[in-house]
Every structure is written in C-alpha cells, then in structure tokens.
Protein backbone atom coordinates (compact mmCIF):
# COMPACT_ATOMS: atom_id res chain seq x y z
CA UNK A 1 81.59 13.94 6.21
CA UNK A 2 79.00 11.48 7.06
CA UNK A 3 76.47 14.01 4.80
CA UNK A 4 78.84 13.45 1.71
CA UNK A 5 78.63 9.69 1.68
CA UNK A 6 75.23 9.77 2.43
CA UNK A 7 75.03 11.88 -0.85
CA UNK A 8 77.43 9.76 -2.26
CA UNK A 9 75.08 6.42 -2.14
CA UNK A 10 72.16 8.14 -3.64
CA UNK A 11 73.84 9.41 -6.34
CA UNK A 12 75.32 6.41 -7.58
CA UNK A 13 72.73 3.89 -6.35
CA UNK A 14 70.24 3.70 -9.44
CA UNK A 15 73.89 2.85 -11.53
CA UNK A 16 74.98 0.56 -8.96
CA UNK A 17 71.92 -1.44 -9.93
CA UNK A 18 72.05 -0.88 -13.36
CA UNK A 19 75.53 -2.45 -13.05
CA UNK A 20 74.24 -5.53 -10.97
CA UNK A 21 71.26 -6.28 -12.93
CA UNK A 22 72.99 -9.40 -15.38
CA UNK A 23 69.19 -9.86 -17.55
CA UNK A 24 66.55 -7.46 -17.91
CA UNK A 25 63.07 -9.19 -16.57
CA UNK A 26 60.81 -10.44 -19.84
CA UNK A 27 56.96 -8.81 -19.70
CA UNK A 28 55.91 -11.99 -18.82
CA UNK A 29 57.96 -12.29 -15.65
CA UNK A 30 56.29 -9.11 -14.85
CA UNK A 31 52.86 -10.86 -14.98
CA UNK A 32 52.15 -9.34 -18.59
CA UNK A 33 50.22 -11.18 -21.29
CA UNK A 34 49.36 -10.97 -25.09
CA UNK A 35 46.13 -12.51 -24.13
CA UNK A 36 42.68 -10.77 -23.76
CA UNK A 37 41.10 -10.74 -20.45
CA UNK A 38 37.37 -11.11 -20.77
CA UNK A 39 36.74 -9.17 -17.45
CA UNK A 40 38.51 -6.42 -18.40
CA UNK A 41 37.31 -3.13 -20.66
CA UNK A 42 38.87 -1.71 -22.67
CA UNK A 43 40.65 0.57 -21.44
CA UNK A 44 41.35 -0.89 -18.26
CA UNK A 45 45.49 -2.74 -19.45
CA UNK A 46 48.39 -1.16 -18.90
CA UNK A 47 51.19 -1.59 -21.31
CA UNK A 48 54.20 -3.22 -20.75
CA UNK A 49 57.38 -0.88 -21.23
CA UNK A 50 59.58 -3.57 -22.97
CA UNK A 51 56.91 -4.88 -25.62
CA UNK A 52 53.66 -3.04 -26.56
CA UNK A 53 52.12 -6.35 -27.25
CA UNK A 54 52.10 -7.43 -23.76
CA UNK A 55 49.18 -5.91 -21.26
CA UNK A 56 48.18 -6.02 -18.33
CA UNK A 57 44.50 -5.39 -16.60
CA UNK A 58 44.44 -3.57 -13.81
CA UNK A 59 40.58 -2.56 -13.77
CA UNK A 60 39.46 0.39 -11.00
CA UNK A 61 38.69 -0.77 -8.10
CA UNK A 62 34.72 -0.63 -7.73
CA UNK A 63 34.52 -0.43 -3.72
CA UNK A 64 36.81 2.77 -3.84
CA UNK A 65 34.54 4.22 -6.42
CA UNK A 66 31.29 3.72 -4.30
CA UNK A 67 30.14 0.39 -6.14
CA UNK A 68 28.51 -1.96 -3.64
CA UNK A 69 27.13 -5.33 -3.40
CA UNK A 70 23.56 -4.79 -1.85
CA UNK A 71 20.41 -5.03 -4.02
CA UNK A 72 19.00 -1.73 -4.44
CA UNK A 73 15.85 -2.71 -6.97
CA UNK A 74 13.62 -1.45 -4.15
CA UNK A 75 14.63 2.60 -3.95
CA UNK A 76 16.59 2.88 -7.46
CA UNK A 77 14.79 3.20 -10.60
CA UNK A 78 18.30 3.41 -12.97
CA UNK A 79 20.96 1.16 -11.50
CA UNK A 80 24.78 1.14 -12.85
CA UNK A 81 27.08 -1.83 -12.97
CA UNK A 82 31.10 -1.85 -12.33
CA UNK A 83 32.63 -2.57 -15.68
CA UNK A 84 34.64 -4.11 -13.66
CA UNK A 85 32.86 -6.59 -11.07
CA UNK A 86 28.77 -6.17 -12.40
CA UNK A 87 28.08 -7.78 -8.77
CA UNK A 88 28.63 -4.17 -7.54
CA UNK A 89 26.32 -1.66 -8.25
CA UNK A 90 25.65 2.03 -8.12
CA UNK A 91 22.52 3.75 -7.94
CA UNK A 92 21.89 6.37 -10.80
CA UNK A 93 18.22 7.41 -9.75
CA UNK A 94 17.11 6.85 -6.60
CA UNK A 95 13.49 6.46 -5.76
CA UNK A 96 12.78 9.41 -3.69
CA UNK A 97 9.65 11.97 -5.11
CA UNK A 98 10.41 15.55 -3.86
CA UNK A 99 7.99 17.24 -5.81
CA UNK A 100 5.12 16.12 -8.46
CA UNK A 101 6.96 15.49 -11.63
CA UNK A 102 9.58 13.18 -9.79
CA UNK A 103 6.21 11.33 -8.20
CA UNK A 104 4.88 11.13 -11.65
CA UNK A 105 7.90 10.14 -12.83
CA UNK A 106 8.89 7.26 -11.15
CA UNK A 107 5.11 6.16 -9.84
CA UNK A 108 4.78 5.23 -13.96
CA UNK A 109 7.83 4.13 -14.75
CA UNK A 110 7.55 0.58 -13.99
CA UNK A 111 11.28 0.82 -12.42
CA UNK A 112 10.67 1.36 -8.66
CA UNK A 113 9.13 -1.40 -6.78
CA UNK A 114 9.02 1.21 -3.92
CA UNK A 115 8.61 5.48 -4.58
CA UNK A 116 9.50 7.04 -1.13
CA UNK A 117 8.18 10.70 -0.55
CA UNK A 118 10.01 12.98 1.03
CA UNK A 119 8.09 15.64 1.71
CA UNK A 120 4.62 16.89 1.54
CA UNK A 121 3.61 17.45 -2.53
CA UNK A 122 1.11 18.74 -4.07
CA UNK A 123 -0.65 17.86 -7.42
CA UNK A 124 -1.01 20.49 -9.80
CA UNK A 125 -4.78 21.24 -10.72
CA UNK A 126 -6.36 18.46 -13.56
CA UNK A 127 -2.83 16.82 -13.27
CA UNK A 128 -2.71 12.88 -11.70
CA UNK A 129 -1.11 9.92 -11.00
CA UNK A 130 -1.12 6.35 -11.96
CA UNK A 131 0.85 4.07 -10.02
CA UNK A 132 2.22 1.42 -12.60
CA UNK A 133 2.02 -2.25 -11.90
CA UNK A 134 3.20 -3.82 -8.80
CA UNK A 135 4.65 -0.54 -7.61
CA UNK A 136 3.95 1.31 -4.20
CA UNK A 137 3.90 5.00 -3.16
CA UNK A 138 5.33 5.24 0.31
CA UNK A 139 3.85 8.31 1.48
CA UNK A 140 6.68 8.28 4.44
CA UNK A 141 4.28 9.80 6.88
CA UNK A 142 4.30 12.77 4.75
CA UNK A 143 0.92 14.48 2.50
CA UNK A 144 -0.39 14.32 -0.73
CA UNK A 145 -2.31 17.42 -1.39
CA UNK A 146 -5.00 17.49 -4.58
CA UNK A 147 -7.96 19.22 -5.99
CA UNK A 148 -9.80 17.54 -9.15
CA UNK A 149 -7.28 15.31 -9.84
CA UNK A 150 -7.46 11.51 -9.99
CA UNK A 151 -4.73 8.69 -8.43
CA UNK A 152 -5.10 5.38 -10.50
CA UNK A 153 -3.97 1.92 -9.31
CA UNK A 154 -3.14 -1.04 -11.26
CA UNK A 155 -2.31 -4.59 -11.14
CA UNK A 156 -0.24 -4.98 -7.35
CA UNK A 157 0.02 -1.26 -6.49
CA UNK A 158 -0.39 0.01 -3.21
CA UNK A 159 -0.53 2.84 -0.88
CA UNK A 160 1.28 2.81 2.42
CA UNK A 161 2.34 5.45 5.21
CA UNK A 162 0.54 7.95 3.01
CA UNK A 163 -1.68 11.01 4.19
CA UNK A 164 -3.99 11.82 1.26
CA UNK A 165 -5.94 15.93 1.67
CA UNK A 166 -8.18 16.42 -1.08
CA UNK A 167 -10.02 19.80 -1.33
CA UNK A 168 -12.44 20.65 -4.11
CA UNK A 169 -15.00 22.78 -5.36
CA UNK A 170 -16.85 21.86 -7.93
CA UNK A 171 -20.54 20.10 -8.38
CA UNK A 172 -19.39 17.51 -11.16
CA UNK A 173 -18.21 14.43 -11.19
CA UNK A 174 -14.93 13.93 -10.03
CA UNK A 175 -14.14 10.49 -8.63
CA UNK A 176 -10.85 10.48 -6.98
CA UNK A 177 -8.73 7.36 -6.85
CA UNK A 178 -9.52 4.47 -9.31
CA UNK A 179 -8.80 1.03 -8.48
CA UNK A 180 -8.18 -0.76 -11.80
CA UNK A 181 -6.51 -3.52 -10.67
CA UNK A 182 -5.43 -5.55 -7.14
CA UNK A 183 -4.44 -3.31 -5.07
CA UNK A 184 -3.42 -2.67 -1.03
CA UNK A 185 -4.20 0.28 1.13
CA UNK A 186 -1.98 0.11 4.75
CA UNK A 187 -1.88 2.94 7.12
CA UNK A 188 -3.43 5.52 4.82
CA UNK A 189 -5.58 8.39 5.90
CA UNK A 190 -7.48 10.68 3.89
CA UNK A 191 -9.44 13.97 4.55
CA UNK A 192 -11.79 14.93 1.99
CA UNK A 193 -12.86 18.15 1.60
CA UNK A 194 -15.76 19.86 -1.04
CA UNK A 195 -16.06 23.46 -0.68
CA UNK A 196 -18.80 23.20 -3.20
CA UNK A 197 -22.11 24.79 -1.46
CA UNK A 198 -24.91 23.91 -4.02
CA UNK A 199 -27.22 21.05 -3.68
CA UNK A 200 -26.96 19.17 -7.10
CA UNK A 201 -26.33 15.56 -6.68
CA UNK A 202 -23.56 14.33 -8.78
CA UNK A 203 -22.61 11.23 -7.40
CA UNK A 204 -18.19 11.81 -6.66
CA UNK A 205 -16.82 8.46 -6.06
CA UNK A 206 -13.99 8.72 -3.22
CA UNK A 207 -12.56 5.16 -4.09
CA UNK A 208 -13.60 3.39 -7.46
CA UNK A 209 -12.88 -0.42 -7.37
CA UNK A 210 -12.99 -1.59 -10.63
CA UNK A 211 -11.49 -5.15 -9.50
CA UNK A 212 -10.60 -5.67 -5.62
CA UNK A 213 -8.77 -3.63 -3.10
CA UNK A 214 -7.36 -4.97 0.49
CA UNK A 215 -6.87 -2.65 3.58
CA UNK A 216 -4.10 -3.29 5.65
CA UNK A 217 -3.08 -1.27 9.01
CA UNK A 218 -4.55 1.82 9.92
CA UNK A 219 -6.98 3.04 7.45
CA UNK A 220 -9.13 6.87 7.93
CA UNK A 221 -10.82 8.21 5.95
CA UNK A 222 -12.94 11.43 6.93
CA UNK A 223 -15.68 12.82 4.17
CA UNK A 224 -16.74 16.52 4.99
CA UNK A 225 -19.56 18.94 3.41
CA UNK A 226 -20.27 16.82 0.57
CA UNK A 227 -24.19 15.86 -1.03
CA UNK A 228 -23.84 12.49 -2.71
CA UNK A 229 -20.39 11.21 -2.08
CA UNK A 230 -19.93 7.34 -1.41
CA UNK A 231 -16.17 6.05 0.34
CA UNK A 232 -15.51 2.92 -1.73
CA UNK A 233 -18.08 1.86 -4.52
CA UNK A 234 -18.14 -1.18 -6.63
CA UNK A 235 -15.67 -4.52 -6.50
CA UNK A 236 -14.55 -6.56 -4.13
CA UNK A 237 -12.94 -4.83 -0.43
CA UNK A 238 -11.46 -7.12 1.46
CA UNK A 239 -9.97 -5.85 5.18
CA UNK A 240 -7.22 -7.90 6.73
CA UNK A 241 -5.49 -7.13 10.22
CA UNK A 242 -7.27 -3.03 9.81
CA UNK A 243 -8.03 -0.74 12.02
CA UNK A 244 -10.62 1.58 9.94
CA UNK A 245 -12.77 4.32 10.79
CA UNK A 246 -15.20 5.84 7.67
CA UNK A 247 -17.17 8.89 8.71
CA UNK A 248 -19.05 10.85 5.94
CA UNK A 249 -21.91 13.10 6.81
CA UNK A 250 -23.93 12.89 3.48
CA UNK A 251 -27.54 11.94 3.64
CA UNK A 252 -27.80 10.54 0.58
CA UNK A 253 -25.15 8.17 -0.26
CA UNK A 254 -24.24 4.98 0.99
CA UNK A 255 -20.35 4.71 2.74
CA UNK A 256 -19.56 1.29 1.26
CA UNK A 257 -21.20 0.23 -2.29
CA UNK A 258 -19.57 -3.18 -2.69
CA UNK A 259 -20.36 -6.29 -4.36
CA UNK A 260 -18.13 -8.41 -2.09
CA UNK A 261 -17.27 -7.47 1.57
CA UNK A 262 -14.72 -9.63 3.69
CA UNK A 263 -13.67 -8.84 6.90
CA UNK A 264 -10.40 -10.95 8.58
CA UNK A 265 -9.12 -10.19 11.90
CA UNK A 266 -10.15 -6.14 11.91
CA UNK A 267 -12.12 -3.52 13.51
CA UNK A 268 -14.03 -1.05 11.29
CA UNK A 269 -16.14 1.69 12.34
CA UNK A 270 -18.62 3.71 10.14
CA UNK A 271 -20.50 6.52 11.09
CA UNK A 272 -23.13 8.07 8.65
CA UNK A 273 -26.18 10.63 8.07
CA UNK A 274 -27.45 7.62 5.67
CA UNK A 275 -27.04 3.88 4.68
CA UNK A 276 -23.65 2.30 6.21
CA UNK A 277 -23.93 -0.68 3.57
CA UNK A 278 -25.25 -1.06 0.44
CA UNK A 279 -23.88 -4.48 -0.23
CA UNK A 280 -25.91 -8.11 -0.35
CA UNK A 281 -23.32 -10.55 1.67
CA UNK A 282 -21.09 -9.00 4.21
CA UNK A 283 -18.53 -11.69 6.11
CA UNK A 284 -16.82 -11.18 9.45
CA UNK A 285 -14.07 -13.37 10.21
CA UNK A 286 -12.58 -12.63 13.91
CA UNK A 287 -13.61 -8.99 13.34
CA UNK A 288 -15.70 -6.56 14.66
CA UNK A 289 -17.83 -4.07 13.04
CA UNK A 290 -19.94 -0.73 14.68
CA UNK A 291 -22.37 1.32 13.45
CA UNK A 292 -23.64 4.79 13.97
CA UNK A 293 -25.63 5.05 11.16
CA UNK A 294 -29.15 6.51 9.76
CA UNK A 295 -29.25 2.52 8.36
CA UNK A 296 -26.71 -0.45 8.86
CA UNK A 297 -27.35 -1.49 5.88
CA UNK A 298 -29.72 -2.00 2.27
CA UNK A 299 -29.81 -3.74 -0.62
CA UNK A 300 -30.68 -2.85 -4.06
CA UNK A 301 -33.63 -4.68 -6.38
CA UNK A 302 -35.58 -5.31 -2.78
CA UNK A 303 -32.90 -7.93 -1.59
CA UNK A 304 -31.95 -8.85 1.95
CA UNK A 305 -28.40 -7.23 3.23
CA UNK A 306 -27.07 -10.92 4.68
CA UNK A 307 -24.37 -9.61 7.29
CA UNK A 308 -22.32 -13.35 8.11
CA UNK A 309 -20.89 -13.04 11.65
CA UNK A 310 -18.01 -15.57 11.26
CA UNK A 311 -15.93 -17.07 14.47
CA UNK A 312 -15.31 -14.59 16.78
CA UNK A 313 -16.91 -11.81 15.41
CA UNK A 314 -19.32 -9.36 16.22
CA UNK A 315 -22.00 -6.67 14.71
CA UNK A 316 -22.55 -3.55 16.51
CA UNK A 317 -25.53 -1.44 15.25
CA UNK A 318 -25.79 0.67 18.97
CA UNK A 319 -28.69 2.26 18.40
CA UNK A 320 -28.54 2.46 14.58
CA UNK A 321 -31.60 1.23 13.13
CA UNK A 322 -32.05 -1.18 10.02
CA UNK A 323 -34.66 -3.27 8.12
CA UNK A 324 -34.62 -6.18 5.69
CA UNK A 325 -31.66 -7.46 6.95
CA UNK A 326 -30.74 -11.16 7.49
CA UNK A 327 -27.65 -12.16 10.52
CA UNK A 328 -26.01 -15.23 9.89
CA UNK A 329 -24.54 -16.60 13.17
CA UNK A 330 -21.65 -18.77 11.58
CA UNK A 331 -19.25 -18.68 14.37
CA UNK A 332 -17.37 -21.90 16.78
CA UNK A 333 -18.52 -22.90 19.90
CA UNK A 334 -14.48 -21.84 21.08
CA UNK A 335 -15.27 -18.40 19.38
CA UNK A 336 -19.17 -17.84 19.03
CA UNK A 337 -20.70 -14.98 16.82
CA UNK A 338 -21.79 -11.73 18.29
CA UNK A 339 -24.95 -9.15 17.75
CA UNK A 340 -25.24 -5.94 19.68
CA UNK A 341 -28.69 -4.60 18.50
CA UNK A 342 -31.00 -1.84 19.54
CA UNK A 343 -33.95 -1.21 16.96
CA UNK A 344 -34.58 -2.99 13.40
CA UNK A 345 -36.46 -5.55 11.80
CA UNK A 346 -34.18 -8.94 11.11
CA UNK A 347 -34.08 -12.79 10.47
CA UNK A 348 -31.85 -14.20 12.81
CA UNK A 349 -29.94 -17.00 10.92
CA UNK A 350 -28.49 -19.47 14.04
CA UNK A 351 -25.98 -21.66 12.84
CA UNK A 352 -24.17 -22.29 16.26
CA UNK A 353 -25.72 -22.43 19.58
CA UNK A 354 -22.88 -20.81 21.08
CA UNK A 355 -23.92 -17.12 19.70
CA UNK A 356 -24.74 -14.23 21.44
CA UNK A 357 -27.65 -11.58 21.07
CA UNK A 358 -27.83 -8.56 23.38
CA UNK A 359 -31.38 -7.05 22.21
CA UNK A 360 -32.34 -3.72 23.62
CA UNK A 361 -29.47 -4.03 26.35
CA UNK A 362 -31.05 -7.83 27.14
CA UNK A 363 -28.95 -10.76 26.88
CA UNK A 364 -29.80 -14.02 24.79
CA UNK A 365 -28.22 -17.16 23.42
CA UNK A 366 -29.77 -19.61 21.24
CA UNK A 367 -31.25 -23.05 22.13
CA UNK A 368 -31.35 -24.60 18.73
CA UNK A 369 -30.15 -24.33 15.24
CA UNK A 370 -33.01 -22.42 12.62
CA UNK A 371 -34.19 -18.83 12.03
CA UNK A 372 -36.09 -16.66 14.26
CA UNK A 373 -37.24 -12.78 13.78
CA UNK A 374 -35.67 -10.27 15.85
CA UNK A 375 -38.98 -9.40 17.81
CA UNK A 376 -40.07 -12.95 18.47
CA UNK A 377 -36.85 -13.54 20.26
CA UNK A 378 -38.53 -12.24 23.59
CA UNK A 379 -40.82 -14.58 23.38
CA UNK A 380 -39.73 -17.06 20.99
CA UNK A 381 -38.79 -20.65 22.65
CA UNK A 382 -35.40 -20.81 20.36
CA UNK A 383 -33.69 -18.48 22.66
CA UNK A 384 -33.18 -17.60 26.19
C-alpha cells in the first residue's frame, strides 16, 4: 500500500505543479537578456525557451578546460587564450627541443625566451643553429653533438647548462660558434675534437666574437689534436663570477685572441703548448688567473701585453715563461695585487705599496710607487 501512494505522488506531481503555478516566469526573471555581452563568443548564450530573443551567456569554464593564470612566455613559444577569461592561458607549443629540427625551430623563432633540451641531440652534418635575439638554449645538463657545423649568437643570446662535443675531420676552415652579438656563456663545457691528422695550418676559430661575450659559472673548454686552433678570438670577453679552465695543446695558436679582456670576481686557468694571451690590456678585478703555458702572453705589431692586477687579484705564471710584458699593480691597500712569477723578462708597474711579488719562490713588497724590471728587483732599492 505504502508502494502505491508512493507511485501515486510521482505520477501526479509534475501536474500538481502545473496546477499551482498561477504565472509562467518572464525570460528576464530567469536572468535572460536581449542584450549582447561583450565577454561572451559567440556561441557561448543559451536561448531562452519562452522567447528566442532573450540569451543568456554561459561561457566554458576555462579552469576545467586546463586554462591557467601563470605566465608561461618563458617555455611556450605559441600560447592560447580562453575566449572566455584571456587572463587564462594554455600552452600550444611548449619550448622543449627533443631532436634538431625542434632546436632549430624554436632557437630561431624569436618566440621562446628560454629552449629547454631534453635530451642529448645531435646536428646533422653542414646543418646549424642560430639562436635568435635575446633567446637562450638551456642545454639541461644534457649534449649537443656536431661535426662542421656552426652555432651563431645574436643580440642577448646565451648558452647555459649546456655540454657542447664537437668532432671533426677536416683541414679547412671551420670556425664553430660565432658571436655576432652580446652574448652569455654560464656553466657550459665543450670538448673539441679534430680527427684530422695532416699538418696544414688553417686557422679553425673555436669561439668567434664579433662584438662581446660574458662567461658566467662554470665554463670548460678542452681543445684536443688540433694544429692552429685558437679558444676565443677577436672582441671583447668579459668573465664575471667564472670558474674557467682552457686547455688546448696546439703549438701554434694563441688560447685567447682578444682585443679587450676583463676579469671580475673569477678564477681562470689556461694551459697551453704556445702563447696563453695574445691580447694588449688584460684587467683582473678580485680574480685570479694561472698559467701553464709555453708564453703568458704576446702582443702583436711589437707591443707590450699590459696584464692590470686590480684589488685583490693575482697572476700566476708558475713556471711559465714570458717576455715583453708590463704588470700593473693597481690593487687597495685592504686588497693588494698579487704576482707569482718564475722566469720572464717584465716592467713592474707599482701603483700600491701594498702588492705582492713572489720571484723565483722569494717574497717581495714594494717600498715606493714607480716601475722597476723584474731582475733588478733583487737588488733594486724599490722593493724588499
């Protein structure tokens, strides 16, 4: 019995309203409108059952659809916007490089601030790269492996977290990354490899600077079985808070061919068969340099290499040898300037009493301001 009225109510329920209901509610009681709603497309309204001319928008939701409001213009090179709230977003193309033609891709499009590897990749054989302005390749810790290829930099590009193996085997001409504009190297390291056995010198360029490049972090950069191959030629190289260690065996070539050399707060080592420096004006600021070299340093047209030891910084030849070379004691009396030397011929510039010469494992400071030649400073009354 109880089931039968039970029945009973649901079956007559919807007509028991029906019969209730005195007026029939107007579309605009039901929050309907003839008016357009500028934040709403155009097929976002819903009709309203009494009077087509009434509508109502009722827009997706862009949260449910995976529309967020974080800024993704550092990873996404093609971003979408919610028709319905643009402050949410969705990311179309991610900036991720899995294999060359994505890292081509994206490295020259000009729409990712930031291309991520994600794996080791490989450029194809007389294929490159060009990084377009103010964009970065973010090697992620993993490898980019090349033969005669070239990696171009422009205006605000930079290479960070990147391992860079170059193997090639030819006796041309084949300079390797070209610096074209500002640019930033942090935590790179790069082995480079010539499986070339002939003797002809054709100079290969490891690092062209047409305009100025800055080192940041951890820099490596290893040069093996190669005749005439200089690290970083031309422009300006600058070195800020680096750790750096350049080794090339060549005999023939100088590591660092630079018309401007700036050293802030870093440590660089360089180890060579032949000339460490071929620059004119060197400057340490707070850094440290060391040599194992065949010479620390030369300058072209039969000019003096001028090495500036800034506050708290110091030059380490060991027992590298050098001539025609000028050091410029520059630092404070808080943070004095530095010399390790062994064997050369050099004009000691003192600018600052408080410096400090070890000469042949001998220890000397200056007693006045003024120039004196390495081997009078034995003898000579401006130091003791």
């Amino acid at each position: 019995m109880k089931y039968v009225l039970f029945l009973m109510m649901i079956l007559f329920s919807g007509q028991a309203v029906a019969l209730n209901c005195e007026k029939q509610p107007t579309c605009e009681e039901l929050g309907y409108s003839t008016q357009d709603n500028p934040n709403c497309f155009s097929d976002g309204y819903l009709i309203c059952p009494f009077d087509s001319n009434y509508k109502k928008c009722v827009n997706f939701n862009c949260e449910s659809l995976g529309f967020t409001q974080s800024d993704k213009s550092e990873w996404c090179a093609d971003i979408a916007t919610c028709k319905g709230d643009k402050s949410y977003t969705l990311c179309q193309t991610p900036c991720l490089a899995w294999d060359y033609e994505t890292l081509s891709s994206l490295a020259g499009s000009g729409k990712c601030k930031v291309v991520t590897m994600r794996n080791d990749i490989t450029i194809p054989q007389s294929q490159g790269i060009t990084l377009h302005t103010n964009t970065t390749l973010d090697g992620n810790g993993h490898t980019l492996n090349t033969k005669e290829t070239t990696l171009t930099l422009t205006e605000g590009s930079k290479l960070q977290n990147l391992n860079i193996h170059r193997q090639i085997a030819t006796s041309e001409t084949v300079n390797f990354i070209i610096i074209n504009g500002a640019s930033t190297f942090e935590d790179v390291s790069i082995l480079d490899e010539n499986n070339n056995t002939d003797t002809v010198e054709h100079w290969r360029y490891l690092c062209q600077i047409n305009k100025a490049l800055t080192v940041k972090g951890k820099l490596k950069i290893e040069v093996k079985n190669d005749v005439r191959h200089p690290i970083f030629n031309a422009g300006s190289l600058t070195f800020e808070n680096a750790k750096v260690e350049l080794i090339s065996p060549s005999n023939s070539s100088d590591v660092l061919v630079q018309q401007k050399i700036i050293a802030k707060d870093s440590e660089i080592y360089i180890k060579t068969s032949s000339n460490a420096l071929n620059t004119t004006s060197p400057e340490l600021i707070n850094s440290r340099i060391t040599f194992e070299a065949n010479n620390v340093c030369a300058a072209n047209d039969g000019k003096k290499c001028n090495i500036k030891l800034g506050e708290g910084s110091t030059l380490d030849t060991k027992s590298s040898p050098f001539s025609a070379m000028s050091i410029i004691f520059s630092g404070t009396a808080d943070n004095p300037a530095t010399a390790i030397i062994g064997n050369g011929s050099a004009t000691l510039d003192v600018q600052n009493t408080a410096a400090k010469l070890i000469y042949n494992g001998k220890t000397y400071t200056p007693t006045q301001i003024g120039q004196t030649t390495l081997s009078e400073v034995p003898t000579s009354p401006n130091w003791k």
